[in-house]
Protein backbone atom coordinates (compact mmCIF):
# COMPACT_ATOMS: atom_id res chain seq x y z
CA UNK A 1 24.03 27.60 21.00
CA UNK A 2 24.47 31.10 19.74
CA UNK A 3 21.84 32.96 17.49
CA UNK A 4 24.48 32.73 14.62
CA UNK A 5 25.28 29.27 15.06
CA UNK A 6 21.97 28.34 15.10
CA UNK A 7 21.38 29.99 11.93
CA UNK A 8 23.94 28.13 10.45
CA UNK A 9 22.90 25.32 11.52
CA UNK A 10 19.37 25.50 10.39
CA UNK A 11 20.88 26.69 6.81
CA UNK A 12 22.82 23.30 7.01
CA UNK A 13 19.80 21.18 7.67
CA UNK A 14 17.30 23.10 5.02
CA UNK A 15 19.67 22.86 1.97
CA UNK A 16 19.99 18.81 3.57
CA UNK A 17 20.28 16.55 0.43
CA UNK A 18 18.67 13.44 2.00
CA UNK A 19 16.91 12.62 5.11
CA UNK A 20 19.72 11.01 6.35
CA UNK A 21 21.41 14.19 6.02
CA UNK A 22 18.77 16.36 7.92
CA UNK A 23 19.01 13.41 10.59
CA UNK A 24 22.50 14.16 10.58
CA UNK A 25 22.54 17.66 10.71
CA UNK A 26 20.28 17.61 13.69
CA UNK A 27 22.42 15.19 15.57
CA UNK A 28 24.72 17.82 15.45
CA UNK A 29 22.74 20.55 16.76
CA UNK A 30 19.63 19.60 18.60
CA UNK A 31 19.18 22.94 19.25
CA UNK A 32 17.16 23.06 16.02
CA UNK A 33 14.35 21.00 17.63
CA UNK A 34 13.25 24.15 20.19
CA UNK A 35 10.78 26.47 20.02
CA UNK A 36 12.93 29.40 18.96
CA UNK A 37 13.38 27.85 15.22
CA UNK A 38 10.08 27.31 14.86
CA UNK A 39 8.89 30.75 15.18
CA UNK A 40 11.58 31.49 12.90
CA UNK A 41 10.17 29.56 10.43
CA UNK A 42 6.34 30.58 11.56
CA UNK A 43 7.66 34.23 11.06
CA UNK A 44 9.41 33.61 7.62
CA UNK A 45 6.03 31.64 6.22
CA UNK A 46 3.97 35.04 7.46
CA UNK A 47 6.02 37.21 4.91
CA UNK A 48 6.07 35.12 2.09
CA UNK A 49 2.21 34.46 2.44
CA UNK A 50 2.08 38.24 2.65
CA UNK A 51 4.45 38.40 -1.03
CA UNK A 52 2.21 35.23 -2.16
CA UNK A 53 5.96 33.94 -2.90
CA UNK A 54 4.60 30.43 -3.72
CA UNK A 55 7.86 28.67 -4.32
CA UNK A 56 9.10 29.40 -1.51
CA UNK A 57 6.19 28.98 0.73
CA UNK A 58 6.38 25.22 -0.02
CA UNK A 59 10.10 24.50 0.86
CA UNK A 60 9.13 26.44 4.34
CA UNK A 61 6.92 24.11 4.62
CA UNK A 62 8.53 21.04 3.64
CA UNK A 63 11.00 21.60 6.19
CA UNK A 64 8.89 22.77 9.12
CA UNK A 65 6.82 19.79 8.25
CA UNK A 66 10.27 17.77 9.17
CA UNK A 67 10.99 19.49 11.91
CA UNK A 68 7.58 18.51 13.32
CA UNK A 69 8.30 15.18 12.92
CA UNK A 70 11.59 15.11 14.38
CA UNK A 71 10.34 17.10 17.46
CA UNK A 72 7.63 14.59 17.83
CA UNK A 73 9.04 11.58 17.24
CA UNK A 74 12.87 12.18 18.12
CA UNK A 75 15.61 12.72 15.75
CA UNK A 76 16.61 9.04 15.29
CA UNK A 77 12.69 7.53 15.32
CA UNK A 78 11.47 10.44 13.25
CA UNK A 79 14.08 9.59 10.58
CA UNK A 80 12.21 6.03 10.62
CA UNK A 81 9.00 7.70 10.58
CA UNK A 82 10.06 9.72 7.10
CA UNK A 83 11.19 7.00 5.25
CA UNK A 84 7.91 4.99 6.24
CA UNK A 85 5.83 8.35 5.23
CA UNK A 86 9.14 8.59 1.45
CA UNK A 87 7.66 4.66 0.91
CA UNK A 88 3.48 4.76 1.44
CA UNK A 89 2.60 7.43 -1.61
CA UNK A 90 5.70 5.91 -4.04
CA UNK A 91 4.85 4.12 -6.96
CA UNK A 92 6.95 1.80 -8.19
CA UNK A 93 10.15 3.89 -9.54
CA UNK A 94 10.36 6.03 -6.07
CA UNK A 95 9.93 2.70 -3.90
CA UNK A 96 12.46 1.40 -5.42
CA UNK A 97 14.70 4.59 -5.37
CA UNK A 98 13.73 5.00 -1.73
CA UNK A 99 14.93 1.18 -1.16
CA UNK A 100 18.45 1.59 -2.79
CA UNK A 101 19.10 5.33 -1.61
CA UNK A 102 18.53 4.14 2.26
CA UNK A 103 19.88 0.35 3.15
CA UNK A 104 19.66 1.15 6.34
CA UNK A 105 15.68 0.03 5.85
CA UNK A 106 16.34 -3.32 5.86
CA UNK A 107 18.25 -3.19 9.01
CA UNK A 108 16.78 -5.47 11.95
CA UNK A 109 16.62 -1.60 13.79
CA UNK A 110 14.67 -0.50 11.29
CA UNK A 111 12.40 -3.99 11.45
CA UNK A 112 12.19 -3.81 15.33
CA UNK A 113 10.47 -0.47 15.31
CA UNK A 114 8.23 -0.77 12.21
CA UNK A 115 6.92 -4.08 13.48
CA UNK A 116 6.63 -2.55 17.18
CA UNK A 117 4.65 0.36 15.70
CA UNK A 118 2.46 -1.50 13.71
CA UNK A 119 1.56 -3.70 17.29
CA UNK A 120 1.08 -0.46 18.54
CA UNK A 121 -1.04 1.19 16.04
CA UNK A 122 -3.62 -2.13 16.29
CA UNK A 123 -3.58 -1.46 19.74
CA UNK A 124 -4.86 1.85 19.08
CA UNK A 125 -7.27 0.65 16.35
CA UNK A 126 -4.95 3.18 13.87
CA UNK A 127 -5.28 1.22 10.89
CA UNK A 128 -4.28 3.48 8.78
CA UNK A 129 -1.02 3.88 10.35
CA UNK A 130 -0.97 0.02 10.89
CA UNK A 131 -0.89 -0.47 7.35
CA UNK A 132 2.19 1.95 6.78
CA UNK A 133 4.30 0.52 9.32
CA UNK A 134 3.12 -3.32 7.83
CA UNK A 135 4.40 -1.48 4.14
CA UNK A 136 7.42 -0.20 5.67
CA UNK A 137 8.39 -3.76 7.35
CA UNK A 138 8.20 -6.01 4.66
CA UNK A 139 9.16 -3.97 1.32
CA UNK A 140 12.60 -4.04 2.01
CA UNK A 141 12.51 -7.92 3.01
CA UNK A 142 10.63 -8.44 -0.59
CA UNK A 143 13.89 -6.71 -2.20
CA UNK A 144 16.41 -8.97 -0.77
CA UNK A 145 14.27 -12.13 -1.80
CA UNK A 146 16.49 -14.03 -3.42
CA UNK A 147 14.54 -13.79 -7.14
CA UNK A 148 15.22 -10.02 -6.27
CA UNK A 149 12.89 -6.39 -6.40
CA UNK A 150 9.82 -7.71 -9.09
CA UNK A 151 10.11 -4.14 -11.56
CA UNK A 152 6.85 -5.43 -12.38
CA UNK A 153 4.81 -4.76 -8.75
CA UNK A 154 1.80 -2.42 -8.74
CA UNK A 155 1.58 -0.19 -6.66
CA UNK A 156 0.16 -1.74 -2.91
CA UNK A 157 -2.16 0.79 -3.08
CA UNK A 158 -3.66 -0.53 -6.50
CA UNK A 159 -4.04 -4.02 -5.35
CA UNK A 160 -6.14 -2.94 -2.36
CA UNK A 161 -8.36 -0.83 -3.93
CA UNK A 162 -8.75 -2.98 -7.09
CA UNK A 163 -8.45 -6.16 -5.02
CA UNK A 164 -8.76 -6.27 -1.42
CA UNK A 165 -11.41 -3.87 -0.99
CA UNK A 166 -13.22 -4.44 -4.39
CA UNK A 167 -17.04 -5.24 -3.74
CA UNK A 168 -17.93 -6.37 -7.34
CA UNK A 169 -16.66 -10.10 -7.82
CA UNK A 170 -16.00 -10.12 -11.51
CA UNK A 171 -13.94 -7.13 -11.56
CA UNK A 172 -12.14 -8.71 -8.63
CA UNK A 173 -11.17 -11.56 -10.68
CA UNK A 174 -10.71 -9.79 -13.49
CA UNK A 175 -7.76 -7.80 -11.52
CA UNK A 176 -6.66 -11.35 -10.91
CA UNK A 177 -5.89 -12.03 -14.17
CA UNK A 178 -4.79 -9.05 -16.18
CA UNK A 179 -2.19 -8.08 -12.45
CA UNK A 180 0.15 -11.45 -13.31
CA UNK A 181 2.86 -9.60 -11.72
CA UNK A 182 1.01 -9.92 -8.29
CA UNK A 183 1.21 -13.50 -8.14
CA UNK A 184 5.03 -13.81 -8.35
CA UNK A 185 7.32 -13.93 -5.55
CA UNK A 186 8.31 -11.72 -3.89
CA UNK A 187 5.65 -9.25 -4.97
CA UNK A 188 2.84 -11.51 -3.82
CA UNK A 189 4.45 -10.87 -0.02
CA UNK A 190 3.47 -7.28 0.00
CA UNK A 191 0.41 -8.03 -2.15
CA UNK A 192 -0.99 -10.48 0.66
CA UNK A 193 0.68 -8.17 3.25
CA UNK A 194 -2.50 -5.52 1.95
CA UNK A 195 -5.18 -8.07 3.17
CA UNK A 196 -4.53 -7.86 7.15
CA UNK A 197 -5.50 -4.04 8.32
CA UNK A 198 -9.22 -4.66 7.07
CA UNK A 199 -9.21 -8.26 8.66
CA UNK A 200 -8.34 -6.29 11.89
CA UNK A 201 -10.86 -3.94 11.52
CA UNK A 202 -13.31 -6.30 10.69
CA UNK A 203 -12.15 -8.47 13.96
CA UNK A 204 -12.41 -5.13 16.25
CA UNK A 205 -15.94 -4.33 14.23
CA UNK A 206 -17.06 -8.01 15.07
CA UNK A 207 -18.24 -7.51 11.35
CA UNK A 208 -18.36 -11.22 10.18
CA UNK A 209 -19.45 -10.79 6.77
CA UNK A 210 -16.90 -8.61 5.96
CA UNK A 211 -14.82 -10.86 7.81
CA UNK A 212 -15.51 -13.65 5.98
CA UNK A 213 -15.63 -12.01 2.68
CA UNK A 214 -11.98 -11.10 3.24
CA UNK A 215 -11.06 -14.49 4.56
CA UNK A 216 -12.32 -15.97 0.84
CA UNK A 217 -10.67 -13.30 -0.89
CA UNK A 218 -7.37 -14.02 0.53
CA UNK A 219 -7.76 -17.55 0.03
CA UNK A 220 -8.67 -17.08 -3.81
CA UNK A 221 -5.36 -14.75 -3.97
CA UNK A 222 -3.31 -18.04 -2.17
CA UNK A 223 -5.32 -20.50 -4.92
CA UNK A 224 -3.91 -17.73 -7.51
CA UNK A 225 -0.45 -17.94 -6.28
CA UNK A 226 -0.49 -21.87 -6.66
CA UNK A 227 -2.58 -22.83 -9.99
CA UNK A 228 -2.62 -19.49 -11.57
CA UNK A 229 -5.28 -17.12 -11.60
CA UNK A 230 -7.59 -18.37 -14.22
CA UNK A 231 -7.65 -22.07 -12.47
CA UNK A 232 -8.30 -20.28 -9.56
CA UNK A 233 -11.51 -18.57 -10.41
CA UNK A 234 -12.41 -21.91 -12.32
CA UNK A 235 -12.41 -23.46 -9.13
CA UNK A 236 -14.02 -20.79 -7.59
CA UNK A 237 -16.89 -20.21 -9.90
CA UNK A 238 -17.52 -24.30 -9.46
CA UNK A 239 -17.42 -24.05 -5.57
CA UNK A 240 -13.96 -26.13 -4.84
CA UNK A 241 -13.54 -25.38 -0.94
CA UNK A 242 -9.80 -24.53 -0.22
CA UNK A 243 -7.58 -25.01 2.55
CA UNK A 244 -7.07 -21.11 3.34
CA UNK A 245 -11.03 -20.76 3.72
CA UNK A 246 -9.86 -21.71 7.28
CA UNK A 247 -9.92 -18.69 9.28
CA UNK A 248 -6.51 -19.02 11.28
């Protein structure tokens, strides 16, 4: 491809609306994925560093940050790999405008790889990445439940921290109960969905107490899901064993 028509092309994919249309302009011109754009774009972040042009600086870098991606991943598993990045940081408004903007998430391509990542990244003990490609899975499979996208869900993130991962029981339950939202279906998928990347680490940490600590959580969030949350704690607090205490 020419100098010029690489230019052009580049100009097409960093004035891209969507990801799917930077996916699409660089199906058109692959060319964009070498070196020679890169130090383009190296060269063009020097002088604006140099001007201290801060505006611009960051759309540079947005899109050399895509590129990167793209040239890592491919151009049609890095546009998977954006849209699982578009969904971990969302709250709820952008997760759901992420959902609706790009169908093509709930696709059984998009399924295949997010589910063959996530094997991958437990392979690698990645849990991090683990729990983006678990995210990026089953969100879209929560929105076509038939009761539909709860407007109500917290943020994943929330429920981990104030949940999952919480060390002090009462405040635990008290997420329990003042988070009703998380108990309804189909939110309670990606709510439960939180609980597996620290059971793996535990497993690969042969850490049984915070195995087991986990284990009883997730089996108090089940109870939740069935009696409600305040039963659940009830039973709890007078020592009622439960099915899910089962470690399987």
């Amino acid at each position: 491809m020419e100098e010029a028509q690489l230019r052009d092309a580049l100009d097409r994919f960093m004035t891209s609306l969507t990801l799917r249309d930077a996916r699409d302009a660089l199906r058109e011109a692959p060319a964009l994925l070498g070196n020679e754009v890169l130090v383009w774009l190296d060269e063009a972040l020097r002088r604006l560093r140099q001007q201290n042009d801060e505006e611009y600086i960051a759309k540079i870098e947005h899109w050399l940050g895509l590129l990167r991606v793209f040239r890592r991943f491919g151009v049609e598993e890095g546009y998977w790999e954006l849209l699982a990045d578009a969904l971990l940081p969302a709250d709820q408004a952008q997760t759901e405008r992420v959902l609706t903007e790009y169908p093509e998430l709930s696709s059984d391509a998009a399924r295949e790889y997010f589910d063959r990542r996530e094997r991958e990244s437990h392979m690698a003990a990645d849990q991090t990445a683990a729990s983006k490609y678990l995210l990026a899975s089953i969100l879209p499979r929560a929105q076509l439940a038939p009761s539909g996208f709860d407007t109500a869900l917290v943020f994943p993130s929330e429920f981990f921290t104030g949940y999952v991962c919480q060390g002090d029981e009462a405040l635990r339950h008290r997420y329990l109960v003042d988070h009703p939202a998380q108990l309804e279906m189909p939110t309670a998928l990606v709510a439960e969905s939180m609980f597996q990347p620290p059971m793996n680490q535990a497993w690969a940490d042969v850490d049984l107490v915070a195995l087991r600590d986990l284990y009883l959580r997730r089996a108090m969030f089940r109870r939740a899901l069935r009696v409600g949350a305040r039963e659940a704690i009830r039973e709890f607090e007078e020592g009622v064993e439960w099915p899910d205490l089962i470690t399987t």
